[in-house]
C-alpha atoms as a PDB file:
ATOM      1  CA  UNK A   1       0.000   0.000   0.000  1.00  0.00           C
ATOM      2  CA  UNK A   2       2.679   2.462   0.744  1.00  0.00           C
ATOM      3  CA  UNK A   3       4.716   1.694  -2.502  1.00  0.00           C
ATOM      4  CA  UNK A   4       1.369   2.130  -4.412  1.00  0.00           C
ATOM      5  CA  UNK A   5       0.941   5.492  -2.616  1.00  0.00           C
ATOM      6  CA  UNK A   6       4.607   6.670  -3.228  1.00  0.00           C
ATOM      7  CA  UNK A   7       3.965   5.508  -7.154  1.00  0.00           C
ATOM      8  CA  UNK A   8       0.888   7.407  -7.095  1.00  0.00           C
ATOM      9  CA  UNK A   9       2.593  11.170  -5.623  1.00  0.00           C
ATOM     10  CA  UNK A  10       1.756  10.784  -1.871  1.00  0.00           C
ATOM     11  CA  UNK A  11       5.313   9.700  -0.494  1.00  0.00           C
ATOM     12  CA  UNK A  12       4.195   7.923   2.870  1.00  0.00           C
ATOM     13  CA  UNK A  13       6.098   5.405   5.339  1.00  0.00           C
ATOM     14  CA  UNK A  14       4.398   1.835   5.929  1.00  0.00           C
ATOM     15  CA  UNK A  15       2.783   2.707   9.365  1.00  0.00           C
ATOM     16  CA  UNK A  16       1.315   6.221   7.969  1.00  0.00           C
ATOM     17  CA  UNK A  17      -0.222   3.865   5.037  1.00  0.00           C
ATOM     18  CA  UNK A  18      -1.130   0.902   7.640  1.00  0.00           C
ATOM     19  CA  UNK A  19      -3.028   3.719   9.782  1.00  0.00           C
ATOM     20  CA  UNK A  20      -4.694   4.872   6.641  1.00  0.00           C
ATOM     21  CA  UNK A  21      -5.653   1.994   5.809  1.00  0.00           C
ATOM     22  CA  UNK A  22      -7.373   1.762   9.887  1.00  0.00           C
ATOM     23  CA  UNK A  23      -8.789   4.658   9.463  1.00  0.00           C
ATOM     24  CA  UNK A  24     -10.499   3.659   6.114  1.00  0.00           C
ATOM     25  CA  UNK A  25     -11.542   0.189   7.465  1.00  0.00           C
ATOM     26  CA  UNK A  26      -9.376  -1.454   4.574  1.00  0.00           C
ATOM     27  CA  UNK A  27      -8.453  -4.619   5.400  1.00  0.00           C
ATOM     28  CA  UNK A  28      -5.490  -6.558   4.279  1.00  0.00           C
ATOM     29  CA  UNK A  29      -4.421 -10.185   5.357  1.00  0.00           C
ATOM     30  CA  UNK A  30      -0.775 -10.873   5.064  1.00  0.00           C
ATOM     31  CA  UNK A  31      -0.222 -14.079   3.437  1.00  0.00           C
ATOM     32  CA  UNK A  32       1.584 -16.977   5.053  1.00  0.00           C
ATOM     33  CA  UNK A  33       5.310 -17.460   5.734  1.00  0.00           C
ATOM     34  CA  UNK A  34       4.813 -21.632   5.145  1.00  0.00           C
ATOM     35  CA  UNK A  35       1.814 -23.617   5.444  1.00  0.00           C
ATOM     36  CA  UNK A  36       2.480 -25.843   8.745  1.00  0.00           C
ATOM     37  CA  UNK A  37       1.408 -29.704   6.954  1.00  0.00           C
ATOM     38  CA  UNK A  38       1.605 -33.005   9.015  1.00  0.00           C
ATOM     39  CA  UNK A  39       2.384 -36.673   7.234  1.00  0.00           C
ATOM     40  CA  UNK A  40      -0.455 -38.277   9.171  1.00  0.00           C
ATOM     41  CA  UNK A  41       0.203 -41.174   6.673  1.00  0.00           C
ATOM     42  CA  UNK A  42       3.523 -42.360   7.592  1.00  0.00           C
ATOM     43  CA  UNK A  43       4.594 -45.943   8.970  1.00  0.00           C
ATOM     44  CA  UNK A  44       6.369 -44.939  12.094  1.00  0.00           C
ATOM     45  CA  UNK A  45       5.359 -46.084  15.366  1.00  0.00           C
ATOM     46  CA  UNK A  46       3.825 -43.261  17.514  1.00  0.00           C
END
């Protein structure tokens, strides 16, 4: 959001656009670092 801001003339810092975005009730969900998975399949004795 803040690039697109910069890009668009309104040079602003990613906590000025995050409280923008607050303010505005835009909400954004980060996507995922890894996706935690489990091999519930495997032949080992538990």
């Amino acid at each position: 959001m803040a690039e697109k801001l910069t890009e668009a003339g309104m040079p602003t810092g990613r906590f000025k656009a995050a409280r923008l975005m607050k303010d505005t009730n835009a909400l954004f969900v980060p996507p995922r670092k890894f996706r935690v998975t489990t091999d519930s399949k495997h032949n080992f004795e538990v």
